[in-house]
N, C-alpha and C. Protein backbone atom coordinates (compact mmCIF):
# COMPACT_ATOMS: atom_id res chain seq x y z
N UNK A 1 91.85 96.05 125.53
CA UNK A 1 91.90 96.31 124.08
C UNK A 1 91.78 95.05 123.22
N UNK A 2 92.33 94.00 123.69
CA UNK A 2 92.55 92.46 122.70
C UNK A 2 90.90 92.16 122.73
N UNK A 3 90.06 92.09 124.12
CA UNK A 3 88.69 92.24 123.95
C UNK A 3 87.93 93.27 123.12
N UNK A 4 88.05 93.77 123.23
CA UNK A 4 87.49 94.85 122.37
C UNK A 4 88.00 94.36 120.84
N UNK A 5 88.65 94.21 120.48
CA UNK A 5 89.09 94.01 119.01
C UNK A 5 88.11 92.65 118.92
N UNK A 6 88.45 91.80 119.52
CA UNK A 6 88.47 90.38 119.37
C UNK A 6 86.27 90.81 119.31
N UNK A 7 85.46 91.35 120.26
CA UNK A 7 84.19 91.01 119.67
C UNK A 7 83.77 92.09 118.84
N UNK A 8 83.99 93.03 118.53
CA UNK A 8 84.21 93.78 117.60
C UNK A 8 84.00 93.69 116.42
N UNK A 9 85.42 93.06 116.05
CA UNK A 9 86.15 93.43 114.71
C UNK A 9 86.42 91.61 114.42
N UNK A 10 86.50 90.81 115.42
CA UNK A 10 86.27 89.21 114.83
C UNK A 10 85.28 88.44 114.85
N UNK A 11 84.26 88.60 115.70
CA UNK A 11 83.25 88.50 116.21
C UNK A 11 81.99 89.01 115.62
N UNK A 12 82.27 90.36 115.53
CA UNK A 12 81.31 91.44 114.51
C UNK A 12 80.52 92.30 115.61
N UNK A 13 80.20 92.02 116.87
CA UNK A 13 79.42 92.90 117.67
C UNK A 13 79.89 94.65 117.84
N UNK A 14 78.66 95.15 117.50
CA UNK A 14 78.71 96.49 117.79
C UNK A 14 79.21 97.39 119.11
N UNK A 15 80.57 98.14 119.25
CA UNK A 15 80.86 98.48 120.74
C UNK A 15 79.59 99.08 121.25
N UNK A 16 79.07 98.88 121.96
CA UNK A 16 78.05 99.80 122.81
C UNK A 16 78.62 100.97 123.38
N UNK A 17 79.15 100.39 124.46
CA UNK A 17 79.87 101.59 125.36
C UNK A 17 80.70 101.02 126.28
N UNK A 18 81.84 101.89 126.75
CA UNK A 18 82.76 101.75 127.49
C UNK A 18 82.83 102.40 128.83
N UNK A 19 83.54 101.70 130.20
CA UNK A 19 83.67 102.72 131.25
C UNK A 19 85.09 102.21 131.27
N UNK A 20 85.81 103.86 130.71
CA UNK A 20 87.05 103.30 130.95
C UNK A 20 88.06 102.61 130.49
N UNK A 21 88.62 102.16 131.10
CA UNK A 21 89.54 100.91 130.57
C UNK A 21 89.36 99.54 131.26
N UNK A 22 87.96 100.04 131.85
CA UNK A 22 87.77 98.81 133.21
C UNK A 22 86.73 97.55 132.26
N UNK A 23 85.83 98.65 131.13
CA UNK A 23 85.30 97.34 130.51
C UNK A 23 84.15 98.04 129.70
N UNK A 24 83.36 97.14 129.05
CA UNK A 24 83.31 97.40 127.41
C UNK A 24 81.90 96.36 126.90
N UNK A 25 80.91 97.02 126.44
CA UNK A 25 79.93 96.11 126.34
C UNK A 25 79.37 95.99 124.93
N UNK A 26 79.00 94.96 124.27
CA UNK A 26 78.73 94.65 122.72
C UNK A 26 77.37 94.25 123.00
N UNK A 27 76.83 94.80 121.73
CA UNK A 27 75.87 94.19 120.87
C UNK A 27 74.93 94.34 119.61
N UNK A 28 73.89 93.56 119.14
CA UNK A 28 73.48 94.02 117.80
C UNK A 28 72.23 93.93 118.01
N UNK A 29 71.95 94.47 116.85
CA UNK A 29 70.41 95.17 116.65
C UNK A 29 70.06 96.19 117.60
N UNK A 30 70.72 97.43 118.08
CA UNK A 30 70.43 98.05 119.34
C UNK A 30 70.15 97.49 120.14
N UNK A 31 70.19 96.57 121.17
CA UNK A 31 70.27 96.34 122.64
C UNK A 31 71.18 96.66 122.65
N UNK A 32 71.04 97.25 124.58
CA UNK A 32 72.11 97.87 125.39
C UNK A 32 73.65 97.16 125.21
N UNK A 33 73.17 95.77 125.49
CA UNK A 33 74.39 95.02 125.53
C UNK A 33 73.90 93.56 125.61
N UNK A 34 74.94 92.41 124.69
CA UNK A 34 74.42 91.08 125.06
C UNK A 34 76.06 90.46 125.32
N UNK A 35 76.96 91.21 125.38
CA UNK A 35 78.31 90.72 126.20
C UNK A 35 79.06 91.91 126.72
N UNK A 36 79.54 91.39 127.63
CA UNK A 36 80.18 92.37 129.03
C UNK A 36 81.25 91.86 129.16
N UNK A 37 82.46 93.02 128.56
CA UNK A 37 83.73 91.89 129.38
C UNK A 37 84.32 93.30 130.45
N UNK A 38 84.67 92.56 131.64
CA UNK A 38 85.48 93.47 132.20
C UNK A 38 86.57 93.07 132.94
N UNK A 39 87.49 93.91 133.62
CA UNK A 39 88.77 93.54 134.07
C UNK A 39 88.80 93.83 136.00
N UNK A 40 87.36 93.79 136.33
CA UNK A 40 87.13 93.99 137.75
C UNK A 40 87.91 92.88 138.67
N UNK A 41 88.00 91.48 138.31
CA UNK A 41 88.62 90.68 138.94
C UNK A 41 89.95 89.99 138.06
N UNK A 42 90.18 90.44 136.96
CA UNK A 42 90.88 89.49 136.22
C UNK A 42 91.79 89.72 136.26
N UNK A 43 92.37 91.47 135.73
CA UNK A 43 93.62 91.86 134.82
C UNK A 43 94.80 91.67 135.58
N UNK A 44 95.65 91.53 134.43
CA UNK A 44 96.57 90.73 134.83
C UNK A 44 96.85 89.40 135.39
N UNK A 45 95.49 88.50 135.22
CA UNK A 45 95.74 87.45 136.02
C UNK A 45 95.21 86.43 135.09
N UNK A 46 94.78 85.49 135.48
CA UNK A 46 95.12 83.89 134.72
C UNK A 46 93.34 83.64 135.48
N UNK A 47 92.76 82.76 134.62
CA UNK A 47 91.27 82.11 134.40
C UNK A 47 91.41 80.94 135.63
N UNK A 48 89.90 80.99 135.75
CA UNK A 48 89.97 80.16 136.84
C UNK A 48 90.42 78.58 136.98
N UNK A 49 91.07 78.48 138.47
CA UNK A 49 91.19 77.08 138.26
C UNK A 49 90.49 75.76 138.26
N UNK A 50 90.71 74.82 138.17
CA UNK A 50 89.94 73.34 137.86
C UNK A 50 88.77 73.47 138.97
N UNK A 51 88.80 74.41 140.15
CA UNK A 51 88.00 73.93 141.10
C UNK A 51 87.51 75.32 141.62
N UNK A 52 87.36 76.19 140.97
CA UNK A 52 86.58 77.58 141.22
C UNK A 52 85.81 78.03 139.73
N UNK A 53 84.89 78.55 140.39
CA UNK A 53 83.90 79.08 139.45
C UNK A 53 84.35 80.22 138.74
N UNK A 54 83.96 79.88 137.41
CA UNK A 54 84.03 80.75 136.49
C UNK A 54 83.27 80.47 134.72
N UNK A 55 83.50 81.70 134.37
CA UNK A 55 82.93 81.83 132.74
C UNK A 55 83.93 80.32 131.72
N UNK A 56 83.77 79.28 131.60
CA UNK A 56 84.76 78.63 130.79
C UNK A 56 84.09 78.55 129.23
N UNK A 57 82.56 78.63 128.63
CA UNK A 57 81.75 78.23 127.44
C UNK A 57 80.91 78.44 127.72
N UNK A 58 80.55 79.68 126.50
CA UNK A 58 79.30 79.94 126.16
C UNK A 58 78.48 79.47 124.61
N UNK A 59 77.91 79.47 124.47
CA UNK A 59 77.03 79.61 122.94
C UNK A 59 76.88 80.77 122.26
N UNK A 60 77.15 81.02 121.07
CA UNK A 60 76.42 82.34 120.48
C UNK A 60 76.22 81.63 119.34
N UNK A 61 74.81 81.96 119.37
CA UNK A 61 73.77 81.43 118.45
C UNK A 61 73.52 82.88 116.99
N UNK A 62 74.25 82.27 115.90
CA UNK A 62 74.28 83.16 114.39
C UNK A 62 72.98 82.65 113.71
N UNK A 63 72.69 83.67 113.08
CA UNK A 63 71.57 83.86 112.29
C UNK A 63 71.15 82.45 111.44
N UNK A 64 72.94 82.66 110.57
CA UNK A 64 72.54 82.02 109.20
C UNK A 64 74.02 81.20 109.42
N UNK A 65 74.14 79.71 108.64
CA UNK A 65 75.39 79.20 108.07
C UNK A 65 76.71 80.57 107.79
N UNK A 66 75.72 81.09 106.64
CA UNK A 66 76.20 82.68 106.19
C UNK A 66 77.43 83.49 107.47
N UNK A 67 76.36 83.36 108.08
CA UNK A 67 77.11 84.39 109.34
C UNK A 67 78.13 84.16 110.41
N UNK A 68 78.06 82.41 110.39
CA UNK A 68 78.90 81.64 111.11
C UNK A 68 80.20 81.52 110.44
N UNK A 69 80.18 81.22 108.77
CA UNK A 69 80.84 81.17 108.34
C UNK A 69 81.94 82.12 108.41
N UNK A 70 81.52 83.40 108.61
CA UNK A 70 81.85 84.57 108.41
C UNK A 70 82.73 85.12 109.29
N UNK A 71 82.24 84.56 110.23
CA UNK A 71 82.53 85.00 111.64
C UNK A 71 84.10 83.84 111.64
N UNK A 72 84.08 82.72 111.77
CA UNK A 72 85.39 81.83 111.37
C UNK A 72 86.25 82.05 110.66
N UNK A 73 85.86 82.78 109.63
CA UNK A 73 86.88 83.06 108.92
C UNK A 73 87.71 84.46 109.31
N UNK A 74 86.60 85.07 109.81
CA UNK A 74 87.30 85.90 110.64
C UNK A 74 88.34 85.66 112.02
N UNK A 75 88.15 85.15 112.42
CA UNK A 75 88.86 84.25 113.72
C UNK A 75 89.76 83.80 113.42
N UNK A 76 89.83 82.83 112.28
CA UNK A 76 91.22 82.43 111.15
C UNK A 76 92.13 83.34 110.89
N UNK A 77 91.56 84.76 110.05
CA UNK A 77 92.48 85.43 109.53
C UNK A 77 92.70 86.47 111.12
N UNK A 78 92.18 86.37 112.49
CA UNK A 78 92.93 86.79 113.30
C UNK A 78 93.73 86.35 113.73
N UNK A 79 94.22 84.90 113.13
CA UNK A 79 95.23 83.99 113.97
C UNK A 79 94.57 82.78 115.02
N UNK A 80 93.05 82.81 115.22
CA UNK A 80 92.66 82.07 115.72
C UNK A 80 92.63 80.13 115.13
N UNK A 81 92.23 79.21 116.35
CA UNK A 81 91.68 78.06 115.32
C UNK A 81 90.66 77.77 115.87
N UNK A 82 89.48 78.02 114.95
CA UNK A 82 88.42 77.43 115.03
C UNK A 82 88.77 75.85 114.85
N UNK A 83 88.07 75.36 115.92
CA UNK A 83 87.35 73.66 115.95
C UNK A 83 86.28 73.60 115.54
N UNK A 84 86.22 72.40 114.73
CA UNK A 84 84.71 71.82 114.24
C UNK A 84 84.40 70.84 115.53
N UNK A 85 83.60 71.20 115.92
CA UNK A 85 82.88 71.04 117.66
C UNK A 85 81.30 69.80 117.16
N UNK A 86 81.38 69.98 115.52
CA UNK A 86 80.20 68.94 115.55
C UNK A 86 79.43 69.73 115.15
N UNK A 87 78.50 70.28 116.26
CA UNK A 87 77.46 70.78 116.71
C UNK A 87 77.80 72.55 116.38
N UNK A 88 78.45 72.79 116.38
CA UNK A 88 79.34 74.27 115.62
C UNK A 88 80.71 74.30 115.86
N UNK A 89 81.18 75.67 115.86
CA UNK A 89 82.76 75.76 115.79
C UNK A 89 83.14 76.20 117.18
N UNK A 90 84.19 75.64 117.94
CA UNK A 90 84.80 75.75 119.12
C UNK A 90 85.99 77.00 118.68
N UNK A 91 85.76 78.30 119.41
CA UNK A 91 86.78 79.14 118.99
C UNK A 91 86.96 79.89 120.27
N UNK A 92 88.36 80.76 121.01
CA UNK A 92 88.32 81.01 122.04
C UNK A 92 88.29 82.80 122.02
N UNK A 93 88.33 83.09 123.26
CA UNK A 93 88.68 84.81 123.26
C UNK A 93 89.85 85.19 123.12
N UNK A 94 90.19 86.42 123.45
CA UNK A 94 91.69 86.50 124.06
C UNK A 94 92.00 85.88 125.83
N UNK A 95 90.61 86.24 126.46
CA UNK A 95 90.66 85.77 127.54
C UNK A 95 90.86 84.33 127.67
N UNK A 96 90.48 83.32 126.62
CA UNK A 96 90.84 81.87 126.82
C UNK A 96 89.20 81.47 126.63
N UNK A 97 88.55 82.27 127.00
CA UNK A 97 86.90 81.80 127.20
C UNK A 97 86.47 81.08 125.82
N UNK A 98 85.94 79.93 125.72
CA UNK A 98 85.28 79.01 124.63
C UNK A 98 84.00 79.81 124.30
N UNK A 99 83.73 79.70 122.94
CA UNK A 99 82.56 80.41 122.46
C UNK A 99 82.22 79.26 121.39
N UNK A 100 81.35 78.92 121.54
CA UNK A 100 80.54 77.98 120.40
C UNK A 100 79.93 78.40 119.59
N UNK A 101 80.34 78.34 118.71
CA UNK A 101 79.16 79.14 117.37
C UNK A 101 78.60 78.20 116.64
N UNK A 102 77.38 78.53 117.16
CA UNK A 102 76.06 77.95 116.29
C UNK A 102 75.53 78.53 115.40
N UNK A 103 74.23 77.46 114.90
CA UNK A 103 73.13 78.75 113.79
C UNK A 103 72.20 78.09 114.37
N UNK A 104 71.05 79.09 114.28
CA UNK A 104 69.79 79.03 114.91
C UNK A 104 68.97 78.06 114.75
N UNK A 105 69.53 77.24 113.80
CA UNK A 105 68.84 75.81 112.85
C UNK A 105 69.05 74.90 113.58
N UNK A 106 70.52 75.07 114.46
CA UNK A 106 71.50 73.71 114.76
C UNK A 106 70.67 73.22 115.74
């Protein structure tokens, strides 16, 4: 559920569809899906360590300044803190996962 809210409703992605409670896929402009979160290996448990593979940072590349902006401030008023990363804003999931938000300019 904290996923689901969090790309949703802070993020802005459209729910696609769900199986379950096992997991939950977003995205915009009609595609099927351009994020997948699920709880096949995770729930209840803690992100990987220093020396196993895993999801730690991705990019999501926003339209406009406009939309980035938008999106941060949303993240803010969820309690999040966006970092100024430079290059865009360093902001995390509920899962812990880093998401970089760019604009398509950057």
């Amino acid at each position: 559920p904290a996923a689901i809210d969090f790309y949703r409703d802070v993020i802005g992605f459209d729910l696609v569809t769900t199986l379950g409670p096992q997991a939950a896929f977003f995205a915009v402009g009609g595609y099927h899906h351009q994020v997948g979160v699920n709880t096949w290996r995770s729930e209840g448990g803690v992100g990987p360590s220093a020396n196993e593979a895993g999801l730690r940072l991705y990019s999501l590349v926003l339209p406009t300044e406009a939309d980035r902006a938008a999106v941060v401030s949303r993240v803010r008023d969820a309690g999040g803190i966006p970092v100024d990363h430079g290059d865009g804003w360093l902001v995390r999931d509920p899962s812990g996962i880093a998401l970089l938000l760019m604009v398509a300019s950057d």
